[in-house]
Protein backbone atom coordinates (compact mmCIF):
# COMPACT_ATOMS: atom_id res chain seq x y z
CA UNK A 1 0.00 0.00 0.00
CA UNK A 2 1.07 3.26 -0.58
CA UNK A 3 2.10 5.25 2.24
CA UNK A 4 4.42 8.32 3.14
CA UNK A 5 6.96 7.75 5.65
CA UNK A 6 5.33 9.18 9.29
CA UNK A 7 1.98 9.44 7.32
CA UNK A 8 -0.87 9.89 9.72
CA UNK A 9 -2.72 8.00 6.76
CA UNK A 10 -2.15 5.54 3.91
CA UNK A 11 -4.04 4.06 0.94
CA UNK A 12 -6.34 1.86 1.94
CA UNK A 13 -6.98 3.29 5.51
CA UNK A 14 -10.62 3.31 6.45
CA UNK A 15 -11.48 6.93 7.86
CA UNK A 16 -14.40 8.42 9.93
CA UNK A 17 -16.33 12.12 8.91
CA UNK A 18 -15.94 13.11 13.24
CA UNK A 19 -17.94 16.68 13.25
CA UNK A 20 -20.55 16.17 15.42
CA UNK A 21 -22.84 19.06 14.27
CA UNK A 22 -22.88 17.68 10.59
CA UNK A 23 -25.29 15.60 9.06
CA UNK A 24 -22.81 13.08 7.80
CA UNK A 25 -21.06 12.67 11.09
CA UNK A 26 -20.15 9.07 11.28
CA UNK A 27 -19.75 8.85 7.40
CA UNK A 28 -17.09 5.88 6.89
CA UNK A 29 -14.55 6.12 3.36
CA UNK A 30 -11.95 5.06 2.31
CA UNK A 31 -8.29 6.86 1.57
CA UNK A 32 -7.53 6.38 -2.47
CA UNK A 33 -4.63 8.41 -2.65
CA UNK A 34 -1.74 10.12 -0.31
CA UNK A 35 0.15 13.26 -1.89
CA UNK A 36 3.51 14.63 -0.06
CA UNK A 37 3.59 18.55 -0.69
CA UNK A 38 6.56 20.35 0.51
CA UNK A 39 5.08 21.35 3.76
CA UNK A 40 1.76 19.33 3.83
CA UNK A 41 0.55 16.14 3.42
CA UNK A 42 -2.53 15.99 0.94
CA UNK A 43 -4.99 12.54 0.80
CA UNK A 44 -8.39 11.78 -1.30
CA UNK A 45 -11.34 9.93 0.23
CA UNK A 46 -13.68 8.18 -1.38
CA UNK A 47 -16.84 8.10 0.99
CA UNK A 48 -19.84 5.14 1.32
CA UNK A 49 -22.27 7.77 -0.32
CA UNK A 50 -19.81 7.58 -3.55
CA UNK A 51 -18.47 11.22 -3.28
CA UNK A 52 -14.61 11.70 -3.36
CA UNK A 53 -13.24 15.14 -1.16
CA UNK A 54 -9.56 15.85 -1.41
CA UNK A 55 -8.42 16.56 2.45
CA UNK A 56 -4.99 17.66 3.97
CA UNK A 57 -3.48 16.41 7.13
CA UNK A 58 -5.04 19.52 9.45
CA UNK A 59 -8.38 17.84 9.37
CA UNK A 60 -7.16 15.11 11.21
CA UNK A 61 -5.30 17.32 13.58
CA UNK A 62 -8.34 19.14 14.02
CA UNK A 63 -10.33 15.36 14.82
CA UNK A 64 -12.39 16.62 11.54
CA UNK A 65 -11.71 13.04 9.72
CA UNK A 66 -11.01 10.16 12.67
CA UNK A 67 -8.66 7.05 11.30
CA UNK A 68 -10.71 3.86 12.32
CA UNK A 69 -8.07 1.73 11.18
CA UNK A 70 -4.50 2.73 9.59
């Protein structure tokens, strides 16, 4: 699988939408793609409703996108 060396998240990693106060809070998808910037870390998720969001490693700092498993 393709991962990024201290990645938070890796291809294949199942992932969590974790904001309460939306509608699609417990949301599951799935990480398609990891993309190493200069100074970020950027990853696509595919989620169960079909829709794929492009997301960069804040959101999981911010508990915006929870990793259920790596």
């Amino acid at each position: 699988m393709e991962q990024i060396k201290g990645s938070l998240v890796r291809k294949g990693s199942l992932v969590m939408w974790n904001v309460k106060a939306s509608l699609d809070y417990g949301e599951l998808g799935v990480v398609t793609s990891v993309k190493e910037l200069t100074l970020n870390e950027e990853f696509d998720v595919v989620w169960a409703d079909g829709t794929m969001t492009e997301y960069d490693y804040i959101q999981i700092e911010r508990n915006n996108i929870k990793v259920v498993k790596f």
